[in-house]
PDB file of N, CA and C in Angstrom:
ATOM      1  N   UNK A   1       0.819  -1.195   0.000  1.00  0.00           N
ATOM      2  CA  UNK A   1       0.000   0.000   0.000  1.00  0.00           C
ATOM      3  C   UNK A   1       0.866   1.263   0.000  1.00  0.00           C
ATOM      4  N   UNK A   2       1.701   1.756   0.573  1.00  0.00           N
ATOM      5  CA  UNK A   2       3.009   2.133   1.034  1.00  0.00           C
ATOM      6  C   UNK A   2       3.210   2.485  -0.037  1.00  0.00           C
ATOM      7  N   UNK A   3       3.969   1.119  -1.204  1.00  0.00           N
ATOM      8  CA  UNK A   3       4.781   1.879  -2.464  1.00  0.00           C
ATOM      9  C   UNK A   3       3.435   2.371  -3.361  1.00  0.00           C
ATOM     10  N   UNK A   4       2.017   1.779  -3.297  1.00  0.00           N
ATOM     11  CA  UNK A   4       1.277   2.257  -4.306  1.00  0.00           C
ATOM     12  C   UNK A   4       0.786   4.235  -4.074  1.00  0.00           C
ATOM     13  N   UNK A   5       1.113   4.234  -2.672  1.00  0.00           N
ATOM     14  CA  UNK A   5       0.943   5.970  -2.710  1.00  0.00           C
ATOM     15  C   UNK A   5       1.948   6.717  -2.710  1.00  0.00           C
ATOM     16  N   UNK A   6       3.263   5.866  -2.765  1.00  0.00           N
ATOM     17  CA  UNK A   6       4.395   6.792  -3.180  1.00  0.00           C
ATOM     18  C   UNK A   6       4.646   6.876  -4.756  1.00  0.00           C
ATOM     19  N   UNK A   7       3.822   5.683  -5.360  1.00  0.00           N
ATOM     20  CA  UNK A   7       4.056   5.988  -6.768  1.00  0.00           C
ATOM     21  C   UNK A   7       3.115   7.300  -7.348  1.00  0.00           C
ATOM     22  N   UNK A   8       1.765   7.270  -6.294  1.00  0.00           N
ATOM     23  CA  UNK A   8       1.021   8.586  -6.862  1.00  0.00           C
ATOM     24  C   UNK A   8       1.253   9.482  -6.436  1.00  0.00           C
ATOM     25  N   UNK A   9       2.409   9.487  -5.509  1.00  0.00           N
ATOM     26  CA  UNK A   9       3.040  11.495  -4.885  1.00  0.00           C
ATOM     27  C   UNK A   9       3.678  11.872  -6.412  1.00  0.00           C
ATOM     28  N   UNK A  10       4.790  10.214  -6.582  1.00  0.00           N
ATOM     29  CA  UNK A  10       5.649  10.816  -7.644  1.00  0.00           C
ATOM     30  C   UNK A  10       4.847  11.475  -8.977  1.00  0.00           C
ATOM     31  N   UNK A  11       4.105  10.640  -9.738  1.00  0.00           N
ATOM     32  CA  UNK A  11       2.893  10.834 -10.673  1.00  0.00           C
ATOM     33  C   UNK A  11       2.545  12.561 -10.412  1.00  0.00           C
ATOM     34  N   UNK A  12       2.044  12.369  -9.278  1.00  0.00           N
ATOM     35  CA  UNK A  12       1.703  14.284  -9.607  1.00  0.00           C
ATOM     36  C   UNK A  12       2.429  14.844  -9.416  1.00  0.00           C
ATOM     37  N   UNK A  13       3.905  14.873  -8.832  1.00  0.00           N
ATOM     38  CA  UNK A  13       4.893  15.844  -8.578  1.00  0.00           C
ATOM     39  C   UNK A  13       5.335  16.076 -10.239  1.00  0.00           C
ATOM     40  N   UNK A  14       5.573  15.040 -11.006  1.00  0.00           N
ATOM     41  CA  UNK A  14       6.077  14.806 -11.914  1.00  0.00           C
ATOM     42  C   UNK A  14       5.339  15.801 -13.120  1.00  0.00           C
ATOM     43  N   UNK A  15       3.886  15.451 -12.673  1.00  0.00           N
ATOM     44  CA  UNK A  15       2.495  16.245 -14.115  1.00  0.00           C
ATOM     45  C   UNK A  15       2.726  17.174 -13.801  1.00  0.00           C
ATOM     46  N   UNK A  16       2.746  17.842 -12.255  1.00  0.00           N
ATOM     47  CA  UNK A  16       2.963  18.938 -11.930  1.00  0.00           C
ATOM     48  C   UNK A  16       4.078  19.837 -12.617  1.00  0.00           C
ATOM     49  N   UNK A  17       5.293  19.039 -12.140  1.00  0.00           N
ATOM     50  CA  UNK A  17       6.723  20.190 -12.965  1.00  0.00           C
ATOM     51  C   UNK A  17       6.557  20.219 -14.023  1.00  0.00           C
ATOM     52  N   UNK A  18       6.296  19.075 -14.654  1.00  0.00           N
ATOM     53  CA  UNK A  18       6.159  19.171 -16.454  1.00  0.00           C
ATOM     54  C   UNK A  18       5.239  20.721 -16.667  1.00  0.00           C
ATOM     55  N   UNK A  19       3.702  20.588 -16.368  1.00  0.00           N
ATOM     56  CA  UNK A  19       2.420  21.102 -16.857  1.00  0.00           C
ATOM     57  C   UNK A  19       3.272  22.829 -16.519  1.00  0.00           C
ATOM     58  N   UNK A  20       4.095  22.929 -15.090  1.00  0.00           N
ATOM     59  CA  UNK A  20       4.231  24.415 -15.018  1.00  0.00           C
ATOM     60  C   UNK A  20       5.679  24.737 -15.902  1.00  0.00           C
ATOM     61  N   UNK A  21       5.939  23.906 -16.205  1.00  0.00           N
ATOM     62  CA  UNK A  21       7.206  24.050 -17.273  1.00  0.00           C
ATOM     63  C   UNK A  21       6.414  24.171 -18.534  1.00  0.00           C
ATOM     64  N   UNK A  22       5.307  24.432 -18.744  1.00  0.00           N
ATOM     65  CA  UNK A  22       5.084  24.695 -20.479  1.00  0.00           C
ATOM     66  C   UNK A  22       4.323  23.342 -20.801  1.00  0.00           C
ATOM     67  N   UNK A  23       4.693  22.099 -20.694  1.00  0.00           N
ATOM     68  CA  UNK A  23       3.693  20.982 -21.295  1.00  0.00           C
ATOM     69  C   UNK A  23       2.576  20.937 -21.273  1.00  0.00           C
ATOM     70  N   UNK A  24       1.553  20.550 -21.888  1.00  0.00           N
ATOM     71  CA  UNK A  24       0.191  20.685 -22.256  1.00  0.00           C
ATOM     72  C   UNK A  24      -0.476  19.521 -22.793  1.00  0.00           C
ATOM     73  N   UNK A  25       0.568  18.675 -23.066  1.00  0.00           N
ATOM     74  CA  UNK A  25       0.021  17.745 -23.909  1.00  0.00           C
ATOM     75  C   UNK A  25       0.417  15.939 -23.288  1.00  0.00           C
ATOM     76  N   UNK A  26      -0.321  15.091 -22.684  1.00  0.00           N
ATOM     77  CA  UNK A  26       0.499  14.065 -22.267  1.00  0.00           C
ATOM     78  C   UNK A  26      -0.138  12.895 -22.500  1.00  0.00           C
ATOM     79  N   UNK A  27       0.738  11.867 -22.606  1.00  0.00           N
ATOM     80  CA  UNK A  27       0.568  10.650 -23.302  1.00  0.00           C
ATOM     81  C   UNK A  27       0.582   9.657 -22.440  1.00  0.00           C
ATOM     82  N   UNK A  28      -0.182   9.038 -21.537  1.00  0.00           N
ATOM     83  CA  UNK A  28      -0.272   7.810 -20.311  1.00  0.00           C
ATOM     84  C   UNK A  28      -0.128   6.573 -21.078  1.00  0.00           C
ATOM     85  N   UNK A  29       1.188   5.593 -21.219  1.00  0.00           N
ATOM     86  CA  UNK A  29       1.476   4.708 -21.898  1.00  0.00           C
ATOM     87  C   UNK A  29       0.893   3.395 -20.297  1.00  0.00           C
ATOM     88  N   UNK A  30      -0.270   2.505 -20.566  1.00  0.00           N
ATOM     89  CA  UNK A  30      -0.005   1.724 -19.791  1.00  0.00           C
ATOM     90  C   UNK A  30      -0.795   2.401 -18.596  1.00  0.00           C
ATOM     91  N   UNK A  31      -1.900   2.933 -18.717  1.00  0.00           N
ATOM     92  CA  UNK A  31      -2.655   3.766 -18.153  1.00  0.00           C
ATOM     93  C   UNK A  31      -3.429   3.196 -17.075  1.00  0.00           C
ATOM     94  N   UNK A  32      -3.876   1.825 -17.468  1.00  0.00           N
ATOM     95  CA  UNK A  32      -4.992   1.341 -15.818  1.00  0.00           C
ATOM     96  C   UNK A  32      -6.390   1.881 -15.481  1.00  0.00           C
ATOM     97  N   UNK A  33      -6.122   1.088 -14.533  1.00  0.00           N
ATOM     98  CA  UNK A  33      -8.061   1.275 -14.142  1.00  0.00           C
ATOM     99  C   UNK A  33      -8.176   3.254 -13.374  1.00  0.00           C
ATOM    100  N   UNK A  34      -9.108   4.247 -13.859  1.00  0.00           N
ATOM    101  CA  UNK A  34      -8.240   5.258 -13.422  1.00  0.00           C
ATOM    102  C   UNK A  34      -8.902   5.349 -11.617  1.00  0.00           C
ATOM    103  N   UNK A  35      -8.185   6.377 -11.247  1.00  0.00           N
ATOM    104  CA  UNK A  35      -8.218   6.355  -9.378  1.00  0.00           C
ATOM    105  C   UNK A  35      -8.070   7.688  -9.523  1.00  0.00           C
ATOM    106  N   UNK A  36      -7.853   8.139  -8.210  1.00  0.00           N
ATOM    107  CA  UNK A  36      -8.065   9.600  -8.085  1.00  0.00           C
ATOM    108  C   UNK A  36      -6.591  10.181  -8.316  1.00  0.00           C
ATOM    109  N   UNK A  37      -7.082  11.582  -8.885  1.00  0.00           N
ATOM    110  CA  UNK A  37      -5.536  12.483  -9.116  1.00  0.00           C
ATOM    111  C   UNK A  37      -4.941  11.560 -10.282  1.00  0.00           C
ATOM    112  N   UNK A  38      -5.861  11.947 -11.426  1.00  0.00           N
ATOM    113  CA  UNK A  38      -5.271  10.932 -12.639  1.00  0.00           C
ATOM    114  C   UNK A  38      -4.356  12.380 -13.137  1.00  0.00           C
ATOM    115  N   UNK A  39      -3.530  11.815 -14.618  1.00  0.00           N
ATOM    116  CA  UNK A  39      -2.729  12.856 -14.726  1.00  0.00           C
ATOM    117  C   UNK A  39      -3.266  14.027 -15.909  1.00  0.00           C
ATOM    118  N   UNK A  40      -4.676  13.416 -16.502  1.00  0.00           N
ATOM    119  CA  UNK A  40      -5.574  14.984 -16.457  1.00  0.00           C
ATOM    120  C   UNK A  40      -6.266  15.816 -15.551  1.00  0.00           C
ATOM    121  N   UNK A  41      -6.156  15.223 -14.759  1.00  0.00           N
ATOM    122  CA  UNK A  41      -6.544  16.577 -13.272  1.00  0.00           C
ATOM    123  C   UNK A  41      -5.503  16.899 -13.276  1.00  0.00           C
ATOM    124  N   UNK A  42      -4.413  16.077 -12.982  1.00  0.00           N
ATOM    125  CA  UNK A  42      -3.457  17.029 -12.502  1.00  0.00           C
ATOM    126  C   UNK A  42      -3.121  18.587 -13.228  1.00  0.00           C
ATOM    127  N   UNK A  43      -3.042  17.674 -14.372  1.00  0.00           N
ATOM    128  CA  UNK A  43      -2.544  18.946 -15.837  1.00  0.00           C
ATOM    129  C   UNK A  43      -3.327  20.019 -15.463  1.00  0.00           C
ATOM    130  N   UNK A  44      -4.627  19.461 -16.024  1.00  0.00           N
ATOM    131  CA  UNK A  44      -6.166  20.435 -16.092  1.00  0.00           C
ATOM    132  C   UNK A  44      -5.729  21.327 -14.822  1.00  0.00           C
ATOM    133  N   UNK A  45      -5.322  21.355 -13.420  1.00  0.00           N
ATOM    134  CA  UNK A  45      -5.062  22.079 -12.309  1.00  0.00           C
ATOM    135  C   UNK A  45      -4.615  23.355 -12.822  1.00  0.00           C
ATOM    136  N   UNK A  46      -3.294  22.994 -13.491  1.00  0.00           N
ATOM    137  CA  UNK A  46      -2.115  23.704 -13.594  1.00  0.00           C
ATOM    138  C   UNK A  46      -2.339  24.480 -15.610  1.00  0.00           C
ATOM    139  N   UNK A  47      -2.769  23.845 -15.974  1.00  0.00           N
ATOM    140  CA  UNK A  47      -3.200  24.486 -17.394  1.00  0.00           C
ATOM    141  C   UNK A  47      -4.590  23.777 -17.898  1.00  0.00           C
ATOM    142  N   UNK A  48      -5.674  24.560 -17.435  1.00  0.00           N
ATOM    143  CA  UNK A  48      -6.837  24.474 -17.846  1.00  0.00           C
ATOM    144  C   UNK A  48      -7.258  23.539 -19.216  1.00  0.00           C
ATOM    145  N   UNK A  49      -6.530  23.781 -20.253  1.00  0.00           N
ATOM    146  CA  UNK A  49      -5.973  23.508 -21.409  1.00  0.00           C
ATOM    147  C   UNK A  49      -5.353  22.270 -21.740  1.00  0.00           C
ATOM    148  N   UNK A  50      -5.068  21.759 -20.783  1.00  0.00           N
ATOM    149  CA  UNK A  50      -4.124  20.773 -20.724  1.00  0.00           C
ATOM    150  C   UNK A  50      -4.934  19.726 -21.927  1.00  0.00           C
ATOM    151  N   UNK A  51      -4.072  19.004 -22.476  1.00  0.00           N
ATOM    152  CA  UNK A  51      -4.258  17.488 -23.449  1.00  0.00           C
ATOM    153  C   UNK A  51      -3.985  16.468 -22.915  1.00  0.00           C
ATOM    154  N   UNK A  52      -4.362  15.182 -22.712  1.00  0.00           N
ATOM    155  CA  UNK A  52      -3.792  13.833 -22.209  1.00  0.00           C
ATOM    156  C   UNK A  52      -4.776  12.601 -23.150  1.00  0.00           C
ATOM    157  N   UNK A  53      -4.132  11.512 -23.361  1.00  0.00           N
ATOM    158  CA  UNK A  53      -3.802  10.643 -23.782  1.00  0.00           C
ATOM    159  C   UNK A  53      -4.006   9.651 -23.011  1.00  0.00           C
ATOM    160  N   UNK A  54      -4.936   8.324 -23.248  1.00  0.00           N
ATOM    161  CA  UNK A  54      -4.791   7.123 -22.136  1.00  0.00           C
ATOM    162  C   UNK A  54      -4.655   6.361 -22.726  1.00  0.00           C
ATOM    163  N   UNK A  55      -3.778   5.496 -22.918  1.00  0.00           N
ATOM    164  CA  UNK A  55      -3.680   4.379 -23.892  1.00  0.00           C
ATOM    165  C   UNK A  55      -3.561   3.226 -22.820  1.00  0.00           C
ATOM    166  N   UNK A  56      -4.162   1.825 -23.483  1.00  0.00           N
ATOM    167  CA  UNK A  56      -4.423   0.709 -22.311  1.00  0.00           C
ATOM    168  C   UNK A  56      -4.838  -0.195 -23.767  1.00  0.00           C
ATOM    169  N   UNK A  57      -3.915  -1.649 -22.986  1.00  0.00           N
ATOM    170  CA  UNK A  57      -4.251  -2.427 -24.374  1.00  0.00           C
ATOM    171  C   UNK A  57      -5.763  -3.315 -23.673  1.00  0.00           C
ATOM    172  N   UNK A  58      -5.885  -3.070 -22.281  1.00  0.00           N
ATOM    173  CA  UNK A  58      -7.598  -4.123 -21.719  1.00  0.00           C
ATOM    174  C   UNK A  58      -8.642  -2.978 -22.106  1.00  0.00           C
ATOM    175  N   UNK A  59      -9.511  -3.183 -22.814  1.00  0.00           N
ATOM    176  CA  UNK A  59     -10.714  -3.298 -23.150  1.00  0.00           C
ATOM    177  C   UNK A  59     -11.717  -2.797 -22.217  1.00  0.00           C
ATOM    178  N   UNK A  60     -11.812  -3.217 -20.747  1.00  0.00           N
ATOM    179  CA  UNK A  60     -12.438  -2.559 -20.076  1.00  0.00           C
ATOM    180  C   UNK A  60     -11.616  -1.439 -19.354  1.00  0.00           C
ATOM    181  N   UNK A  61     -10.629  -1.826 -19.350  1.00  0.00           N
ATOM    182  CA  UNK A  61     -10.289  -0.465 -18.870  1.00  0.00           C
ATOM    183  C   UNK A  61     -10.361   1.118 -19.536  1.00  0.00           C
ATOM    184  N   UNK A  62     -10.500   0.581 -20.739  1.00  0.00           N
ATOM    185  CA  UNK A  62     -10.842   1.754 -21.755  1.00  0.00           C
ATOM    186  C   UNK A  62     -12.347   1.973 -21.879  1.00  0.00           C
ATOM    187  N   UNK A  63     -13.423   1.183 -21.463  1.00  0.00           N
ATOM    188  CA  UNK A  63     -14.390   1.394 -21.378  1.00  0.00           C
ATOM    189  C   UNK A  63     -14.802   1.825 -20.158  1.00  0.00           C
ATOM    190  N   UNK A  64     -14.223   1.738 -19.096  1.00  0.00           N
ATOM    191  CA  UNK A  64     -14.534   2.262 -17.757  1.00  0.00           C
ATOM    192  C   UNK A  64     -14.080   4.364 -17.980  1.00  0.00           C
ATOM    193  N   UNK A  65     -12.532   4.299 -18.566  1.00  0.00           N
ATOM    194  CA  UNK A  65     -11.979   5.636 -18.622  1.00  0.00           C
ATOM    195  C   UNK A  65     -12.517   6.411 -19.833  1.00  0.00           C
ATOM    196  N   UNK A  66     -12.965   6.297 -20.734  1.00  0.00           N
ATOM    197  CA  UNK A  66     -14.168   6.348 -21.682  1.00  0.00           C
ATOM    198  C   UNK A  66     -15.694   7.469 -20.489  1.00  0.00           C
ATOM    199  N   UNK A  67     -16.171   6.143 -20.336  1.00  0.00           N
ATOM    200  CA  UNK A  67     -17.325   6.671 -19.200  1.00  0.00           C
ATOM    201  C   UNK A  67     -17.290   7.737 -18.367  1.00  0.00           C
ATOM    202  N   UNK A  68     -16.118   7.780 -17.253  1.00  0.00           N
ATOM    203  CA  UNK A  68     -15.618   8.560 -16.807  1.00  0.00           C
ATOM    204  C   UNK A  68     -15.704   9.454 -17.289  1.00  0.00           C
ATOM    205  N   UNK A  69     -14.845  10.076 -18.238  1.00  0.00           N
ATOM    206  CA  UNK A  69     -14.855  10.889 -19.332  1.00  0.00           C
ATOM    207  C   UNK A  69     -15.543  11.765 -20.295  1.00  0.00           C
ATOM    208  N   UNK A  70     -16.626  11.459 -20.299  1.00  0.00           N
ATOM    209  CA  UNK A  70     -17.504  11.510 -21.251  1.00  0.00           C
ATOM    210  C   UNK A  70     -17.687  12.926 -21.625  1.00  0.00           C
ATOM    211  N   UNK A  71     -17.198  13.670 -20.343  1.00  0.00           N
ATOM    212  CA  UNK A  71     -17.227  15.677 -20.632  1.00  0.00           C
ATOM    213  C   UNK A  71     -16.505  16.188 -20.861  1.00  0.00           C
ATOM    214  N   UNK A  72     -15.235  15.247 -21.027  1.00  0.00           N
ATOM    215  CA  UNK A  72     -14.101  16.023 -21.026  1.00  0.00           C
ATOM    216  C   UNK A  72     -13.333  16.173 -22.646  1.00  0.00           C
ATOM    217  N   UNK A  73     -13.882  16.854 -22.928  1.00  0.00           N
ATOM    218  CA  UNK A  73     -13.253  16.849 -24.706  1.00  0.00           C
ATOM    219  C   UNK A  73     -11.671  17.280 -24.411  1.00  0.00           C
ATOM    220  N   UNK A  74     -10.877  17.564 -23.561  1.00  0.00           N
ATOM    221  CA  UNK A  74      -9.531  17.308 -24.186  1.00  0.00           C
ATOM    222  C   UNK A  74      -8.798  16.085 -23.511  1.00  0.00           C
ATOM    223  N   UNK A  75      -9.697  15.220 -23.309  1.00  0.00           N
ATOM    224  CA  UNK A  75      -8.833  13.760 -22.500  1.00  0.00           C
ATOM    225  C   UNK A  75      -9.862  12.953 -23.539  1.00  0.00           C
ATOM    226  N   UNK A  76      -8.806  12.111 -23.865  1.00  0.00           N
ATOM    227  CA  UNK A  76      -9.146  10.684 -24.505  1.00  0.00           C
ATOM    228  C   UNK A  76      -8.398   9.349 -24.130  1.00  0.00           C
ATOM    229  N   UNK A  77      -9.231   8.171 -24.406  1.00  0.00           N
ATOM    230  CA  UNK A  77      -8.775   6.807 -23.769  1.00  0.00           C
ATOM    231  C   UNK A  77      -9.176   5.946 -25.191  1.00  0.00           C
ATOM    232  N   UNK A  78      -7.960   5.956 -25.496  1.00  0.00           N
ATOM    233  CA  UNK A  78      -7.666   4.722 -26.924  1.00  0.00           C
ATOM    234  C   UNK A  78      -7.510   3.373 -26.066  1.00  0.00           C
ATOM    235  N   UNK A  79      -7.578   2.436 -27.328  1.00  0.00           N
ATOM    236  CA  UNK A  79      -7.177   1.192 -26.737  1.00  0.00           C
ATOM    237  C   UNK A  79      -5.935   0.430 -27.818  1.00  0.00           C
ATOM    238  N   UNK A  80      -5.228   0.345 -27.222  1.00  0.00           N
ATOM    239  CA  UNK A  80      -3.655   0.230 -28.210  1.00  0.00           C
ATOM    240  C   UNK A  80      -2.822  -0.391 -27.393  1.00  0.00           C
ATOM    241  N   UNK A  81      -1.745  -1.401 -28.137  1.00  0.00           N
ATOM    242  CA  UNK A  81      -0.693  -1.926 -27.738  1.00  0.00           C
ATOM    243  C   UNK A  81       0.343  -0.993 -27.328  1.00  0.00           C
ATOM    244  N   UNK A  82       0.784  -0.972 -26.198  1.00  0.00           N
ATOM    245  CA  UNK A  82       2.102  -0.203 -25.923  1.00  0.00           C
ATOM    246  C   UNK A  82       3.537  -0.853 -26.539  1.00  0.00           C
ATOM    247  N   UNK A  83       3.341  -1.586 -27.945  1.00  0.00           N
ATOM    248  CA  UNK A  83       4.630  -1.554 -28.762  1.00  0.00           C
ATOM    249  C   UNK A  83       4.919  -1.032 -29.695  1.00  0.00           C
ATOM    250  N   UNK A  84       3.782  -0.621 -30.112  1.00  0.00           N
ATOM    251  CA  UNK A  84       3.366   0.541 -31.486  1.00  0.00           C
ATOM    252  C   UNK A  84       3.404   1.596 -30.692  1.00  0.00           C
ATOM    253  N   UNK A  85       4.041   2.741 -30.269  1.00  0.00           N
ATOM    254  CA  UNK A  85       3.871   4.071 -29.294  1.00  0.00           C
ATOM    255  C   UNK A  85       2.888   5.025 -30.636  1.00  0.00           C
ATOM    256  N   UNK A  86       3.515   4.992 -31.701  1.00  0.00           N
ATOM    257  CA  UNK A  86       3.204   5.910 -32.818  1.00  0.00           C
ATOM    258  C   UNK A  86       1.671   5.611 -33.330  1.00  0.00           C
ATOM    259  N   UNK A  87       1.167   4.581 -33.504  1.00  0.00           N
ATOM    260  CA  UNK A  87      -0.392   4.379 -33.482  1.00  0.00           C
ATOM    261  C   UNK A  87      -0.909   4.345 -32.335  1.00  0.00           C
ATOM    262  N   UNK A  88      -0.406   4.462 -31.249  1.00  0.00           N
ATOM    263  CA  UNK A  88      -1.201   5.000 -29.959  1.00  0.00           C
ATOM    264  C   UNK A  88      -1.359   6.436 -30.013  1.00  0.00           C
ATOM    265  N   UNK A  89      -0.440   7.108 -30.562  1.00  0.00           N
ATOM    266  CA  UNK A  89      -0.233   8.457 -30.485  1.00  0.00           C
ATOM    267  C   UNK A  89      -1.547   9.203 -31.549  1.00  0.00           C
ATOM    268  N   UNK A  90      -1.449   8.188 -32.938  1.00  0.00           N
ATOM    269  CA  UNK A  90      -2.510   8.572 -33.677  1.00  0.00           C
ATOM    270  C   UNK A  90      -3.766   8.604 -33.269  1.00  0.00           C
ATOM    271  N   UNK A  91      -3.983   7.257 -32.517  1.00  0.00           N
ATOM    272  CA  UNK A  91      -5.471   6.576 -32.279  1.00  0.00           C
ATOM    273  C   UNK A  91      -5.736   7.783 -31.347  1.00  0.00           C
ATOM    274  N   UNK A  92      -4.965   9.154 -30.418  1.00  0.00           N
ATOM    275  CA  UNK A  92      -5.398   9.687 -29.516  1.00  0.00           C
ATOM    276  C   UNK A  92      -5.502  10.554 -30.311  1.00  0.00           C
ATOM    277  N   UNK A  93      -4.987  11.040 -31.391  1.00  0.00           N
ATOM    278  CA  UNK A  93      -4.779  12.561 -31.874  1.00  0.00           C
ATOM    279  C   UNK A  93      -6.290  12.405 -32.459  1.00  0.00           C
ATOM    280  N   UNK A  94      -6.621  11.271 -32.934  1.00  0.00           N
ATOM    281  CA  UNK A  94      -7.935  11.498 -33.506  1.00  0.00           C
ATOM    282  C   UNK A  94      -9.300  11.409 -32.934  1.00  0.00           C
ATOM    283  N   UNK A  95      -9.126  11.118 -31.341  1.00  0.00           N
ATOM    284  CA  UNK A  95      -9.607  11.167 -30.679  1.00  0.00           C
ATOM    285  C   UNK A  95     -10.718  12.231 -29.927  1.00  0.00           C
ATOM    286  N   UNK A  96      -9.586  13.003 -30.297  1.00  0.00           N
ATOM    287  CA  UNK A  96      -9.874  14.516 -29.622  1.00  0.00           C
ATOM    288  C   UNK A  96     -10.723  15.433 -30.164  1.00  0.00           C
ATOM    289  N   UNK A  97     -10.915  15.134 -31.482  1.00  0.00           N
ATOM    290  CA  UNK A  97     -12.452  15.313 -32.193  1.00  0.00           C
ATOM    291  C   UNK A  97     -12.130  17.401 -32.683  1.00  0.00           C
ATOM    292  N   UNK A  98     -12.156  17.471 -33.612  1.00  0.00           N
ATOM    293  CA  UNK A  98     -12.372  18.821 -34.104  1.00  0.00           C
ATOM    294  C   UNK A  98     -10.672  19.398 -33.672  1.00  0.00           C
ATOM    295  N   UNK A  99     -11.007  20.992 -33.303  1.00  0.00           N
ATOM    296  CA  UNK A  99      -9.983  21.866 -32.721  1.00  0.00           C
ATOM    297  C   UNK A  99      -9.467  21.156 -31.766  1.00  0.00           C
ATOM    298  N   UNK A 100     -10.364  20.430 -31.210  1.00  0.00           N
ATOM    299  CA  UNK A 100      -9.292  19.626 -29.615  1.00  0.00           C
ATOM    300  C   UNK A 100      -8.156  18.246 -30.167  1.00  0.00           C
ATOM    301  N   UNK A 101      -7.928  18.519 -31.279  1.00  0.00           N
ATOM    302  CA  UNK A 101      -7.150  17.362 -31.928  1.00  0.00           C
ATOM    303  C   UNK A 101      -5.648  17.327 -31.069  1.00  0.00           C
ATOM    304  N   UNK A 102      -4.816  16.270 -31.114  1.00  0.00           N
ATOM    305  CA  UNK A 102      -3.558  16.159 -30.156  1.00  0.00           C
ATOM    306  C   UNK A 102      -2.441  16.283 -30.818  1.00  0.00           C
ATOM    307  N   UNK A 103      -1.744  16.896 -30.657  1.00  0.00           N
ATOM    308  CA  UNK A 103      -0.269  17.365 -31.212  1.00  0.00           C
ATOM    309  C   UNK A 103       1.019  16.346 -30.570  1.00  0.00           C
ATOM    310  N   UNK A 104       1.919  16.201 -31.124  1.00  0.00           N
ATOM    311  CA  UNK A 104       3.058  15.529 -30.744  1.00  0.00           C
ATOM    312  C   UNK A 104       3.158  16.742 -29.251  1.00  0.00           C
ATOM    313  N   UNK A 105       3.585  16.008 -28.465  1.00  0.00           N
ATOM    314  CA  UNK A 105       4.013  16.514 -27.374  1.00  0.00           C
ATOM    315  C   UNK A 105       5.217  17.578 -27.656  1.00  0.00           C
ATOM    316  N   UNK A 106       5.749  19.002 -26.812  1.00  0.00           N
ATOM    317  CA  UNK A 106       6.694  19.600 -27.144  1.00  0.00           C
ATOM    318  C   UNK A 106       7.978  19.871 -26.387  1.00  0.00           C
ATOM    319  N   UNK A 107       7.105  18.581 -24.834  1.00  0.00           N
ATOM    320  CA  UNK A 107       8.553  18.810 -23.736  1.00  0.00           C
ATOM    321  C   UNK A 107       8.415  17.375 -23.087  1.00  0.00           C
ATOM    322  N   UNK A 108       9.482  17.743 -22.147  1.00  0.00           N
ATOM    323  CA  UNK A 108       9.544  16.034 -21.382  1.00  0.00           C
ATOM    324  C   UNK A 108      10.929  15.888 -21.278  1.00  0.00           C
ATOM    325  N   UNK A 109      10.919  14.945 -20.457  1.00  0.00           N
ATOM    326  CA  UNK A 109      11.856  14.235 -20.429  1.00  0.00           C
ATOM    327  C   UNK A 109      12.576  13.635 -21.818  1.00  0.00           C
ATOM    328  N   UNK A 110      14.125  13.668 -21.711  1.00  0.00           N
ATOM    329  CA  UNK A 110      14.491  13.615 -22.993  1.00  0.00           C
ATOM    330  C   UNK A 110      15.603  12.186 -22.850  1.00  0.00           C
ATOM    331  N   UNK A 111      15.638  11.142 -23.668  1.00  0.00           N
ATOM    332  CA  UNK A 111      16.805  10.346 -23.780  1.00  0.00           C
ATOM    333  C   UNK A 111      18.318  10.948 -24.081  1.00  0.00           C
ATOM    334  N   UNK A 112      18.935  10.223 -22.518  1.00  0.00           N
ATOM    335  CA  UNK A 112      20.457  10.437 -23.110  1.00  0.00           C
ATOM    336  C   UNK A 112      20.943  10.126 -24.207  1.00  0.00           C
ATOM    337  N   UNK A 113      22.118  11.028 -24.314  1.00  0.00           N
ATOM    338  CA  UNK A 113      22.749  10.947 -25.973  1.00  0.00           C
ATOM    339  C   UNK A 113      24.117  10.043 -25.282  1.00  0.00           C
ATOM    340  N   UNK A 114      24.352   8.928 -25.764  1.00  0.00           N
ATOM    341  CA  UNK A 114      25.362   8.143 -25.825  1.00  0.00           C
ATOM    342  C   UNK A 114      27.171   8.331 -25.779  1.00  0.00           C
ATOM    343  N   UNK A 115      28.324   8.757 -24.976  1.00  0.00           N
ATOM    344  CA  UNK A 115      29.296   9.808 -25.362  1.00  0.00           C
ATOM    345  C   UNK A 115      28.852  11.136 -25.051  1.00  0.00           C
ATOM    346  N   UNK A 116      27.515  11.733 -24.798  1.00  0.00           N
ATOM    347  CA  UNK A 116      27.589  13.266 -24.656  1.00  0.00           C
ATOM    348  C   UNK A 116      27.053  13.542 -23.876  1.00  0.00           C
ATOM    349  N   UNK A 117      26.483  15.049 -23.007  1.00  0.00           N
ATOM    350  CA  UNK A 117      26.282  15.340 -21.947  1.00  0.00           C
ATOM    351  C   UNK A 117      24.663  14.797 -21.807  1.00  0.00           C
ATOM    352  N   UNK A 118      24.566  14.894 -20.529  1.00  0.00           N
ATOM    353  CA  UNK A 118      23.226  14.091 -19.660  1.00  0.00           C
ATOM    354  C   UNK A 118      22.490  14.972 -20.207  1.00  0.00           C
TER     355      UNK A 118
END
């Protein structure tokens, strides 16, 4: 119980710095059944505006976060394999229906470069 609420301090500390650093747009790879302080509240807190992404390859879980959902035109819940990242990314962009369509993300965390600085 312990590590499952230290994983959701980290989760919003994390939406948090991102969303006040400029991000707007986020992509939940592997998303789950949702619980409270998902990471479109969080966003939504901090930029009204905010975009998010739920991708989940179970079926009901996308039909439960779906439901949930149902008012929120800039959150969507695809249902996609997390080995294809790039047709998850589509299945959300088209999701979002009209002007609320989803853009490649424009910040984040970035992979080290191999030989060069962190």
């Amino acid at each position: 119980m312990a590590g499952a609420r230290a994983n959701r301090a980290l989760l919003r500390r994390a939406v948090t710095h991102l969303a006040r650093d400029g991000v707007r747009q986020f992509l939940d790879l592997g998303a789950g059944l949702p619980t409270k302080d998902n990471v479109h509240a969080i966003a939504q807190r901090v930029h009204p505006d905010a975009r998010t992404v739920y991708v989940d390859h179970d079926s009901i879980v996308i039909l439960h976060a779906r439901a949930l959902l149902v008012r929120d035109e800039q959150t969507a819940a695809v249902q996609a394999d997390l080995h294809s990242v790039r047709p998850c990314w589509r299945r959300g962009r088209n999701s979002g229906g009209g002007e609320g369509r989803f853009a490649m993300p424009g910040g984040g965390p970035q992979p080290a470069h191999p030989g060069g600085p962190d």
